[in-house]
N, C-alpha and C. Protein backbone atom coordinates (compact mmCIF):
# COMPACT_ATOMS: atom_id res chain seq x y z
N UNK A 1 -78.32 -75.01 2.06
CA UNK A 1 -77.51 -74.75 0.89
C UNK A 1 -77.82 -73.38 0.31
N UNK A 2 -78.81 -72.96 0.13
CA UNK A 2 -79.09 -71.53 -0.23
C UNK A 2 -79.18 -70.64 0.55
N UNK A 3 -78.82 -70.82 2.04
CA UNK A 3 -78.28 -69.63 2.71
C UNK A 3 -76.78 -69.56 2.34
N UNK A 4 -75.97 -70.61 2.18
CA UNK A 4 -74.86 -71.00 2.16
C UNK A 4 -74.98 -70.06 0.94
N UNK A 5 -75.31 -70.29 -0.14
CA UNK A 5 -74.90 -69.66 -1.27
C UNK A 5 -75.49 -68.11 -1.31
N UNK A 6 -76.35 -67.67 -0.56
CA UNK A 6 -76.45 -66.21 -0.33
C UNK A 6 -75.36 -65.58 -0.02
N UNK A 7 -74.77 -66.64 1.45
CA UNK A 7 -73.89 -65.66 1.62
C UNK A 7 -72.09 -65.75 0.97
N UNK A 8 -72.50 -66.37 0.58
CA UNK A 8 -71.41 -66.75 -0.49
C UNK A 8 -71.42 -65.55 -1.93
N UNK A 9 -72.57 -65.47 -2.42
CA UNK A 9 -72.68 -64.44 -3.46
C UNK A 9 -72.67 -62.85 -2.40
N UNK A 10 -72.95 -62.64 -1.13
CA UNK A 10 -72.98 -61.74 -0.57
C UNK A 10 -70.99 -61.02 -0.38
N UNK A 11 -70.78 -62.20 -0.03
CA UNK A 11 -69.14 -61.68 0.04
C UNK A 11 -69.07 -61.40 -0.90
N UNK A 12 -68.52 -62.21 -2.14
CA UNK A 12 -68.23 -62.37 -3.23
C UNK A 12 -68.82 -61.11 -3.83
N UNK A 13 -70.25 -60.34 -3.65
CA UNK A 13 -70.02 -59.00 -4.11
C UNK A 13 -69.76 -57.83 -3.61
N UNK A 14 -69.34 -57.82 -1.92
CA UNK A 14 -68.14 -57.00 -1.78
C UNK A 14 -66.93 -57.14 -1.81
N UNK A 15 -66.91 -58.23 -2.41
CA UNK A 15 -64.95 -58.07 -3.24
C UNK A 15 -64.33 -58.81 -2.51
N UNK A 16 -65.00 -59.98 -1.55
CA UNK A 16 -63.95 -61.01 -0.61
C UNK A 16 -64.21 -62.18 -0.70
N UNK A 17 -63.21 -62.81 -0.93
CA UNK A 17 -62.58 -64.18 -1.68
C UNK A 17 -63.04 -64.87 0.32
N UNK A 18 -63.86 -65.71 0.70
CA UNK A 18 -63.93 -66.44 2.01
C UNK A 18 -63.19 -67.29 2.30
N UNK A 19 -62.31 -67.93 1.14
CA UNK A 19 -61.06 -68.25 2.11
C UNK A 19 -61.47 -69.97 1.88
N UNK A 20 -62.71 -70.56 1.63
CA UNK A 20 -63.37 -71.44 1.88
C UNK A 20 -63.56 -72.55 0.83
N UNK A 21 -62.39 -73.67 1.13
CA UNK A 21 -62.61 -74.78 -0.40
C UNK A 21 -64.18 -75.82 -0.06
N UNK A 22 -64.46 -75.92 1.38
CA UNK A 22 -65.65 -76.99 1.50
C UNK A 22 -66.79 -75.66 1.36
N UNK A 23 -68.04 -76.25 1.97
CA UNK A 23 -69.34 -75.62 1.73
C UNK A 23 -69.51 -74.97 2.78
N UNK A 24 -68.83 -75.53 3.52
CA UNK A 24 -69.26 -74.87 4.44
C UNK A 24 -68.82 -73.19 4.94
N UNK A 25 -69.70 -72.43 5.28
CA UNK A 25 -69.48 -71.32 6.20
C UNK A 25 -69.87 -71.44 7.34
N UNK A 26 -68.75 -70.78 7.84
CA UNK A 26 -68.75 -70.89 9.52
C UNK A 26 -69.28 -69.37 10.00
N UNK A 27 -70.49 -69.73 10.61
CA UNK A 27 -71.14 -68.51 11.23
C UNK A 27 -70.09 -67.77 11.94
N UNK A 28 -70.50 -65.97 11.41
CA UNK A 28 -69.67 -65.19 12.65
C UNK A 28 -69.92 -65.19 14.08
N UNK A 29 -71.39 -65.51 14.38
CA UNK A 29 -71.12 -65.86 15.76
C UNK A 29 -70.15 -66.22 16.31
N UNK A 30 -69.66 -67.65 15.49
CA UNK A 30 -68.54 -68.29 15.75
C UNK A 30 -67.11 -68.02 15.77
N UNK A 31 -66.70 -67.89 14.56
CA UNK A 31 -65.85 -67.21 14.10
C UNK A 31 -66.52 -66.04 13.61
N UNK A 32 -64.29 -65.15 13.16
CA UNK A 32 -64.57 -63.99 12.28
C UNK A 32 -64.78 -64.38 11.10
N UNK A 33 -65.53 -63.78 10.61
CA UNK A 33 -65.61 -63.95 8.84
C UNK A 33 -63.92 -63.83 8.28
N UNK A 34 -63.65 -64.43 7.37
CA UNK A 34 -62.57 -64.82 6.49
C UNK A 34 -62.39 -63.10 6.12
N UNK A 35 -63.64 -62.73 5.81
CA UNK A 35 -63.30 -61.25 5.15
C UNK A 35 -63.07 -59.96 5.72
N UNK A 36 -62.59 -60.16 7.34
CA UNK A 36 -62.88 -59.03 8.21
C UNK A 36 -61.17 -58.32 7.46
N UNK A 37 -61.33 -57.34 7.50
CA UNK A 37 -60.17 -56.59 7.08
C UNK A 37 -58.64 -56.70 6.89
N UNK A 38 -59.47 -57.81 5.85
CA UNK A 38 -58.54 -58.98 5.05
C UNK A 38 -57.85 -57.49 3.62
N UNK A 39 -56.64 -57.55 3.69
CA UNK A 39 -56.02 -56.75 2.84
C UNK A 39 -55.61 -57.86 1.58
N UNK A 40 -55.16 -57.41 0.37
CA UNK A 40 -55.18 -57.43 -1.02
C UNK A 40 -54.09 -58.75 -0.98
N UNK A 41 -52.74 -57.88 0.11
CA UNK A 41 -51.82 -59.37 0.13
C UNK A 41 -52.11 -60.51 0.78
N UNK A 42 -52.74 -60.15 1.92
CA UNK A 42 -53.26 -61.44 2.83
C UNK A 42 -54.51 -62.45 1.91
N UNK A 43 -55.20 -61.93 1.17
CA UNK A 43 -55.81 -62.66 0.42
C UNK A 43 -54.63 -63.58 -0.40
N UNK A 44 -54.06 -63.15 -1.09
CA UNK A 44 -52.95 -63.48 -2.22
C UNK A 44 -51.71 -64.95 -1.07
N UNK A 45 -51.65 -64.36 -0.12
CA UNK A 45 -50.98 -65.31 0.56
C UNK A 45 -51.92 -66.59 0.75
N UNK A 46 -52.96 -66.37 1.30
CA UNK A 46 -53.69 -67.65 1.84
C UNK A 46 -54.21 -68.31 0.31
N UNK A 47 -53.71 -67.69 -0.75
CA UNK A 47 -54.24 -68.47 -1.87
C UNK A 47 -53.31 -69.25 -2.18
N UNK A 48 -51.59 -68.71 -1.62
CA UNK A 48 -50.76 -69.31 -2.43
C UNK A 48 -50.30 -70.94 -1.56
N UNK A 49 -51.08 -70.25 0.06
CA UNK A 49 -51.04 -71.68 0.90
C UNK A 49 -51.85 -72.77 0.57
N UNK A 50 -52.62 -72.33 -0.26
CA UNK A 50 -53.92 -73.31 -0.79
C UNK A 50 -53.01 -74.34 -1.68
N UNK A 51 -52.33 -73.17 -2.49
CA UNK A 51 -51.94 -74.02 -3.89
C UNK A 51 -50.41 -74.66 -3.58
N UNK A 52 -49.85 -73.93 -2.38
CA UNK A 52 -48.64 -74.79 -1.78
C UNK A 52 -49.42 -76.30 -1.14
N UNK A 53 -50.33 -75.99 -0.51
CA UNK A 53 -50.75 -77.97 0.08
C UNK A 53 -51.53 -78.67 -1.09
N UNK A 54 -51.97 -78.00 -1.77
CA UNK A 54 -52.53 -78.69 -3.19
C UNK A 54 -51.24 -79.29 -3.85
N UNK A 55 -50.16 -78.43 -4.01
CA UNK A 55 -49.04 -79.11 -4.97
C UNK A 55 -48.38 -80.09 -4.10
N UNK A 56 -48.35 -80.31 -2.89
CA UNK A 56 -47.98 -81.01 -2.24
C UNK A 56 -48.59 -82.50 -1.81
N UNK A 57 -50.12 -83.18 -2.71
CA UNK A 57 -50.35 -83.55 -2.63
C UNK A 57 -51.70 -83.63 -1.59
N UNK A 58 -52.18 -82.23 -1.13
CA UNK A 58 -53.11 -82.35 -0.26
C UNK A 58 -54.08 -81.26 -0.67
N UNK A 59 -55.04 -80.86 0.10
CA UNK A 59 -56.06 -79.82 -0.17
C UNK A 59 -56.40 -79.02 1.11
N UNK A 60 -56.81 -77.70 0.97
CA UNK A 60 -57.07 -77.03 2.76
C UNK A 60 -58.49 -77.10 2.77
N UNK A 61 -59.23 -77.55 3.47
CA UNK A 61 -60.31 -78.11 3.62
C UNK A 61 -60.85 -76.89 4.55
N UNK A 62 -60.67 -76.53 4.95
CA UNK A 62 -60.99 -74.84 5.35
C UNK A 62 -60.23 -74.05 6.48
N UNK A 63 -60.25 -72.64 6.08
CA UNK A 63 -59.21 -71.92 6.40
C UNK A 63 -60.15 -70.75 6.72
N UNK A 64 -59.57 -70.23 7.89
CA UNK A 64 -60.31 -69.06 8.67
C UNK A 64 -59.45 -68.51 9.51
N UNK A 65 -60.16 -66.98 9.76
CA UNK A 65 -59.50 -66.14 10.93
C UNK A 65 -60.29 -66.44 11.86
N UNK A 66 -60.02 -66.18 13.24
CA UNK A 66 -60.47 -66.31 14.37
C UNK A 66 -59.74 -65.25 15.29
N UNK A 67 -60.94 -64.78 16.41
CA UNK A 67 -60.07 -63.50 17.21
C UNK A 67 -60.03 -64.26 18.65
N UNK A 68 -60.61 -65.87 18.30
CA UNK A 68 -60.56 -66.51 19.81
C UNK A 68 -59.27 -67.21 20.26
N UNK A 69 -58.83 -66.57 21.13
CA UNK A 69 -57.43 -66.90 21.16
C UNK A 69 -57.29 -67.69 22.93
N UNK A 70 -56.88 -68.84 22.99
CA UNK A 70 -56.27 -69.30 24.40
C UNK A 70 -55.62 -69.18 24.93
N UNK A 71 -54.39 -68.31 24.55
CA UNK A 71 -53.47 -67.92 24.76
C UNK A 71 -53.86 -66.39 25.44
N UNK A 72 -52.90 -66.07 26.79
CA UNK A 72 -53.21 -64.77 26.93
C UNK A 72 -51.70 -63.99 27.37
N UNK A 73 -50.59 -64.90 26.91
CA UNK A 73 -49.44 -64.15 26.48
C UNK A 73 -48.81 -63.68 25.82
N UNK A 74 -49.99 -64.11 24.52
CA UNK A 74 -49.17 -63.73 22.88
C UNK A 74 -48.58 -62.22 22.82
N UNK A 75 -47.64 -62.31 21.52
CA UNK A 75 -47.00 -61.33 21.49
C UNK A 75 -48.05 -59.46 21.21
N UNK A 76 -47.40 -59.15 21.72
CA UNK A 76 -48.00 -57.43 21.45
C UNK A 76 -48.81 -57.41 20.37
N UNK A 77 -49.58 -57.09 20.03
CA UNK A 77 -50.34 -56.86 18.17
C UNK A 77 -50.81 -58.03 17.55
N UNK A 78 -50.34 -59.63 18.17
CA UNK A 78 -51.08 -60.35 17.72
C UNK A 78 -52.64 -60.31 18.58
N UNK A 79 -53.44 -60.42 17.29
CA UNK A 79 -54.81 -60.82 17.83
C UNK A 79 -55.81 -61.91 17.33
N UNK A 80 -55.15 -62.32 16.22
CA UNK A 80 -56.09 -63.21 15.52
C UNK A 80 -55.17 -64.41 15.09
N UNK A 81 -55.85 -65.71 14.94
CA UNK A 81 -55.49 -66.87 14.62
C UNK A 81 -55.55 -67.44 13.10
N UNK A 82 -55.57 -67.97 12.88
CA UNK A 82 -55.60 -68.92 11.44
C UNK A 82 -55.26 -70.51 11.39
N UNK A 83 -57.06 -71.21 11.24
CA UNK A 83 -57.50 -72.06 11.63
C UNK A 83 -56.90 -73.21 10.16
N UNK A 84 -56.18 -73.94 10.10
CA UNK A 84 -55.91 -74.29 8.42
C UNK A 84 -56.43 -75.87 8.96
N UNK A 85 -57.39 -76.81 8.30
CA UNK A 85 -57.51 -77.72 8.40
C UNK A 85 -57.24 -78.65 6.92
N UNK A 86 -56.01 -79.80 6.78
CA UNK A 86 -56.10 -80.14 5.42
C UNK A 86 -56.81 -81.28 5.50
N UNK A 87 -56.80 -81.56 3.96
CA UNK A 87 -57.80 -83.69 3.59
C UNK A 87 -56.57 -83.96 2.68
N UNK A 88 -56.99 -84.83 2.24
CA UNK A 88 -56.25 -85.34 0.66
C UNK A 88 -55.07 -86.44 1.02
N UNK A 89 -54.78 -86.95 0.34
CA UNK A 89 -53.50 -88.20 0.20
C UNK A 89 -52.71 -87.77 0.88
N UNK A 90 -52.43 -86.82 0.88
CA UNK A 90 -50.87 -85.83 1.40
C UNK A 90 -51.26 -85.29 2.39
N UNK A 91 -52.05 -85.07 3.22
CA UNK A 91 -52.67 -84.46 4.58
C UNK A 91 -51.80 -84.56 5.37
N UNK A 92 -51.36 -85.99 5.81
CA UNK A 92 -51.08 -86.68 7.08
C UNK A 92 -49.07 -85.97 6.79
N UNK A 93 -49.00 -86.25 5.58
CA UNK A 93 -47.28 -86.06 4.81
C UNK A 93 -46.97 -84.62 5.54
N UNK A 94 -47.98 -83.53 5.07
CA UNK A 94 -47.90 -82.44 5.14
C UNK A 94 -47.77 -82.21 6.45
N UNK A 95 -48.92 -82.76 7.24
CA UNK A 95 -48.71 -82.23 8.84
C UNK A 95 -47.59 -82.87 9.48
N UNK A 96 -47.03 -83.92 8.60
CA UNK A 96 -45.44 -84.11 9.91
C UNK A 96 -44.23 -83.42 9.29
N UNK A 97 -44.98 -82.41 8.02
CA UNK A 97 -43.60 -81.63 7.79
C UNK A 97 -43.42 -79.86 8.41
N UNK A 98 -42.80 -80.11 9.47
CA UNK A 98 -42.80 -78.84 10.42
C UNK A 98 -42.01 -77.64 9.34
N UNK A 99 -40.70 -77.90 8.60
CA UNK A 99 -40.36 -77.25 8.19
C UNK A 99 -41.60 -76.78 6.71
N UNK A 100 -42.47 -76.95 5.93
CA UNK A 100 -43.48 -76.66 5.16
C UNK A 100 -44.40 -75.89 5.92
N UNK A 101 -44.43 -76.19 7.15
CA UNK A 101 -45.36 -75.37 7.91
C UNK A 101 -45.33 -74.50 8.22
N UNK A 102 -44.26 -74.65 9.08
CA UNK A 102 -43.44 -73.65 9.26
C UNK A 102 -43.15 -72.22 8.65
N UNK A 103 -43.18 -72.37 7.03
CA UNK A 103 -42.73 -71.17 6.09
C UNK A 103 -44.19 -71.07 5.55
N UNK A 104 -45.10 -71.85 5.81
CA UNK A 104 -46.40 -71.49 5.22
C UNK A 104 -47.14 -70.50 6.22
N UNK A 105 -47.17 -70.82 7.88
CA UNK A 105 -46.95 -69.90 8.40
C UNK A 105 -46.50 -68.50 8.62
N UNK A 106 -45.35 -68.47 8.21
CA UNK A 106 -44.01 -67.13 8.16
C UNK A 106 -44.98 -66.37 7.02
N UNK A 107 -45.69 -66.91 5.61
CA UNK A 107 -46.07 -66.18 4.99
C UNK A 107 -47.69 -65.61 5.14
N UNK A 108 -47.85 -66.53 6.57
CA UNK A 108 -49.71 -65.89 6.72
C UNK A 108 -48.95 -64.32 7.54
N UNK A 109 -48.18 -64.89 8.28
CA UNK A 109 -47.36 -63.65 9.04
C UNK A 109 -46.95 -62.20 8.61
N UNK A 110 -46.57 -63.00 8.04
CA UNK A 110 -45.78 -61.63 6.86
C UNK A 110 -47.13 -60.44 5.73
N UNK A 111 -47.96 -61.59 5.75
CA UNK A 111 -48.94 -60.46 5.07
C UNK A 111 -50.68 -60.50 5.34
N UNK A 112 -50.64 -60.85 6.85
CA UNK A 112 -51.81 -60.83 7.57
C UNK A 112 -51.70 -60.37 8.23
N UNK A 113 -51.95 -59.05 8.77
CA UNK A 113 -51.63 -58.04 9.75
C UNK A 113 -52.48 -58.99 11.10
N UNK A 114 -51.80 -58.73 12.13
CA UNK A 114 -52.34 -58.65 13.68
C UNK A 114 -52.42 -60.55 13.64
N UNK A 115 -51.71 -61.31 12.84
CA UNK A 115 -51.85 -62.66 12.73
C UNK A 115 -51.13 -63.47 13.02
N UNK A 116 -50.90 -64.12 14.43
CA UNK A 116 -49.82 -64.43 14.81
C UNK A 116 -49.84 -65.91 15.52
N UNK A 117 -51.02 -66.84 14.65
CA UNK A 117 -50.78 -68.21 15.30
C UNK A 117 -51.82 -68.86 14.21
N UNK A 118 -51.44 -70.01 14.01
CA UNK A 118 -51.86 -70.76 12.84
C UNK A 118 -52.15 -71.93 13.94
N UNK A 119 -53.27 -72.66 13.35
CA UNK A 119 -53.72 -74.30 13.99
C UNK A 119 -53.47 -75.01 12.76
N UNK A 120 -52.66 -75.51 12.74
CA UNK A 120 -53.03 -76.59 11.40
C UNK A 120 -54.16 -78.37 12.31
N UNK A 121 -54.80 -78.72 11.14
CA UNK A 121 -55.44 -79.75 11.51
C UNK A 121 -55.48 -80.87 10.50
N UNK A 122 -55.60 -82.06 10.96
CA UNK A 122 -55.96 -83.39 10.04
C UNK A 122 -56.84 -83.69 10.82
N UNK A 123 -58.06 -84.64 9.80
CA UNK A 123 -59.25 -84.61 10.97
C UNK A 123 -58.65 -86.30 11.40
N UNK A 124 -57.81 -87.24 10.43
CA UNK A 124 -57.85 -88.89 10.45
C UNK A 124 -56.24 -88.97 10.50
N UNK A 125 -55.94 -89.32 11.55
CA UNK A 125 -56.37 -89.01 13.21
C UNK A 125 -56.71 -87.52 13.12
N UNK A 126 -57.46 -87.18 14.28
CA UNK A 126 -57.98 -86.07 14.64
C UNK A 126 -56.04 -85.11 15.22
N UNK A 127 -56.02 -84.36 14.77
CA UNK A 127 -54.27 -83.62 15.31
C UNK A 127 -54.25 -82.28 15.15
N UNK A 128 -53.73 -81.60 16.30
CA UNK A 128 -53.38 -80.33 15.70
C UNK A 128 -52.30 -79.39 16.34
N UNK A 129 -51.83 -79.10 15.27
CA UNK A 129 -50.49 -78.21 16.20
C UNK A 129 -50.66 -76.93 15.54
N UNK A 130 -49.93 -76.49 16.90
CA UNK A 130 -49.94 -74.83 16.29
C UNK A 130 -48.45 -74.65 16.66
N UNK A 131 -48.94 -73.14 15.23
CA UNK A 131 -47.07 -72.60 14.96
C UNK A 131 -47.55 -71.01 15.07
N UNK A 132 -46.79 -71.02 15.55
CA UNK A 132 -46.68 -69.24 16.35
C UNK A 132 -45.51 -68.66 15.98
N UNK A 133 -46.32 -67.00 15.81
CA UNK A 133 -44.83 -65.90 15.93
C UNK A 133 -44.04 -65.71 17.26
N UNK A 134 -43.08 -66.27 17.01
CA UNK A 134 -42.31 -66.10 18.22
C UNK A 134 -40.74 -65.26 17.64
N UNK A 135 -40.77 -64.17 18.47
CA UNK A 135 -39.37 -63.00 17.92
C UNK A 135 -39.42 -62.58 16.34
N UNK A 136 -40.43 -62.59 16.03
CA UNK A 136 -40.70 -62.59 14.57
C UNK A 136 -40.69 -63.61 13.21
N UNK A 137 -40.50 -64.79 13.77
CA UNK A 137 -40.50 -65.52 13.29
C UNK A 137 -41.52 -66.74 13.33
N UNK A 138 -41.76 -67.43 12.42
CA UNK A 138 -42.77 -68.44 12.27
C UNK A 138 -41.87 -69.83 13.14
N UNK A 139 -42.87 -70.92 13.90
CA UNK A 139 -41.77 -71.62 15.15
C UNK A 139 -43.10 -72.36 15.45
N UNK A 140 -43.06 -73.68 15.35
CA UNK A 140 -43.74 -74.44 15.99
C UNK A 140 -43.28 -75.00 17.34
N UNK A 141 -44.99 -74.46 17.77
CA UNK A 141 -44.82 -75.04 19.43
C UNK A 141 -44.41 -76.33 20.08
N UNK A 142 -43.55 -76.34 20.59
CA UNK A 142 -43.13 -77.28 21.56
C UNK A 142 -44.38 -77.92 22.19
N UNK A 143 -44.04 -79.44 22.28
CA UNK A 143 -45.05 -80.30 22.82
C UNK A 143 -45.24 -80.05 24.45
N UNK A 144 -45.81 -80.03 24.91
CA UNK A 144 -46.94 -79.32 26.21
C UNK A 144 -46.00 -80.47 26.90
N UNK A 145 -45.76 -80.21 28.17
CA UNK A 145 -45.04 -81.48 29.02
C UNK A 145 -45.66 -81.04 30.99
N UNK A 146 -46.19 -81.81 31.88
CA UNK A 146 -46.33 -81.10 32.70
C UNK A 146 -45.24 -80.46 33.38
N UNK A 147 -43.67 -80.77 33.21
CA UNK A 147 -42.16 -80.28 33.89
C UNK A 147 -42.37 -79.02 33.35
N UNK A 148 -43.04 -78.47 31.96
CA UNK A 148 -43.53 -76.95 31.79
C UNK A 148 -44.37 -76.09 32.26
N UNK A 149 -45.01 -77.38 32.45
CA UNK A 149 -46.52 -76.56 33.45
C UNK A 149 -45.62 -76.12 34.87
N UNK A 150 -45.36 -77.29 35.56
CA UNK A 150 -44.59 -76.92 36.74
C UNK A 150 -43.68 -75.90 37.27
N UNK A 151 -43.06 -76.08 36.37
CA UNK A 151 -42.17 -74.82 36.39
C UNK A 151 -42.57 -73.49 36.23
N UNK A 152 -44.01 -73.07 35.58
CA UNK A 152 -44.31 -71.75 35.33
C UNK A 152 -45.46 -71.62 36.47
N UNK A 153 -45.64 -72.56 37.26
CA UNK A 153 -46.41 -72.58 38.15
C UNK A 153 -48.32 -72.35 37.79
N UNK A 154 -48.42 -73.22 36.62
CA UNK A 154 -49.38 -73.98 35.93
C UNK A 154 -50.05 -75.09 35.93
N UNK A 155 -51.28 -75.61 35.93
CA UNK A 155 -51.92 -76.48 35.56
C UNK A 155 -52.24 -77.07 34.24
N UNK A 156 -52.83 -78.17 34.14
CA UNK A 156 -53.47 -78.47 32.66
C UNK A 156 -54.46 -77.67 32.18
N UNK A 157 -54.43 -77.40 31.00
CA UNK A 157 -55.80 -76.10 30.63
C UNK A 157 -55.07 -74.88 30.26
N UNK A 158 -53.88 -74.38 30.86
CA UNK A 158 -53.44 -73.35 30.38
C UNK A 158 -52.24 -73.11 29.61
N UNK A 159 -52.43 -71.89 29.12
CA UNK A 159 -51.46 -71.86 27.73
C UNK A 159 -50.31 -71.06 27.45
N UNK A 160 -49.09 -71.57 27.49
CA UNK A 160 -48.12 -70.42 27.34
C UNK A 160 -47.88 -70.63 26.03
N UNK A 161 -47.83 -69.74 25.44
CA UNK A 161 -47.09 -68.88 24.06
C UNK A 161 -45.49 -69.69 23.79
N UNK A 162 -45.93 -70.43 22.78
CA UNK A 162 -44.75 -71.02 22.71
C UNK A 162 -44.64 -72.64 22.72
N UNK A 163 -46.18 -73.06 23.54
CA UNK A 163 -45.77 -74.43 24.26
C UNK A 163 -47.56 -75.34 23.32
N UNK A 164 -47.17 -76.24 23.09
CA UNK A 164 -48.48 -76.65 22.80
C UNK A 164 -49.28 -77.10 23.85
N UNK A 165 -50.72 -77.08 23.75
CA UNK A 165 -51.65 -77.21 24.57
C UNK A 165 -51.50 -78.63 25.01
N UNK A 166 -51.97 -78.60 26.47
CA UNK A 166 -51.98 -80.08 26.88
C UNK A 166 -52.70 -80.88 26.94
N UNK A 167 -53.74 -80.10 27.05
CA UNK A 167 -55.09 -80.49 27.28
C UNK A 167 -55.56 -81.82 25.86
């Protein structure tokens, strides 16, 4: 807990909001820090996604960038992800509403430079889909089918841009 809160007062006094409603911090080993060259609006957006699944009856239980990507067709300039996991009454509501996601997405997009794929998660059931920039637009991935794999001349394990994981 008091490393936790070191580095918690450590961001916090170079001027970056971590992004982080639980306790936890996620080592950069692991991930990127929330604060890697996080601009003024991209902060302001991921606050307003906070308070969009809060009013909606849920909470983001933690939210991060990530430069680990499975994908190795994404579009030009995307490089980083955005990990959104929710809790709360409304968790489960929220994740079967594609269109909420959808535009909650469009707005990590719109003012998170180089950010071009969101995981949303519920841990009960364990679920997660991702919504990607596709033609500029925010678009959740299509469910993984092997007639997709087949056709692109694919196995299980790999990932096209566009398609959810199968694995």
């Amino acid at each position: 807990m008091k490393t936790q809160s070191i580095a918690f007062l450590a961001l916090f006094c170079l001027g970056v909001d971590p992004i982080q409603t639980s306790a936890q911090i996620i080592p950069d080993s692991v991930y990127s820090s929330p604060a890697v060259n996080q601009h003024d609006e991209c902060q302001t957006a991921l606050r307003n996604v906070k308070e969009k699944v809060s009013n909606a009856g849920g909470f983001v239980d933690q939210l991060y960038f990530s430069n680990d990507f499975q994908y190795h067709n994404q579009p030009s300039g995307v490089t980083r992800r955005v990990f959104l996991s929710l809790g709360g009454s409304g968790a489960e509501n929220i994740f079967n509403s594609p269109i909420f996601l959808t535009s909650l997405s469009q707005t990590i997009f719109d003012n998170c430079s180089s950010t071009g794929l969101v995981n949303v998660h519920i841990p009960n059931p364990n679920r997660v889909d991702d919504y990607g920039l596709v033609n500029g637009k925010a678009q959740k991935f299509v469910d993984c089918s092997m007639e997709i794999l087949r056709r692109n001349g694919l196995g299980i394990g790999s990932y096209i841009w566009g398609v959810q994981d199968c694995a």
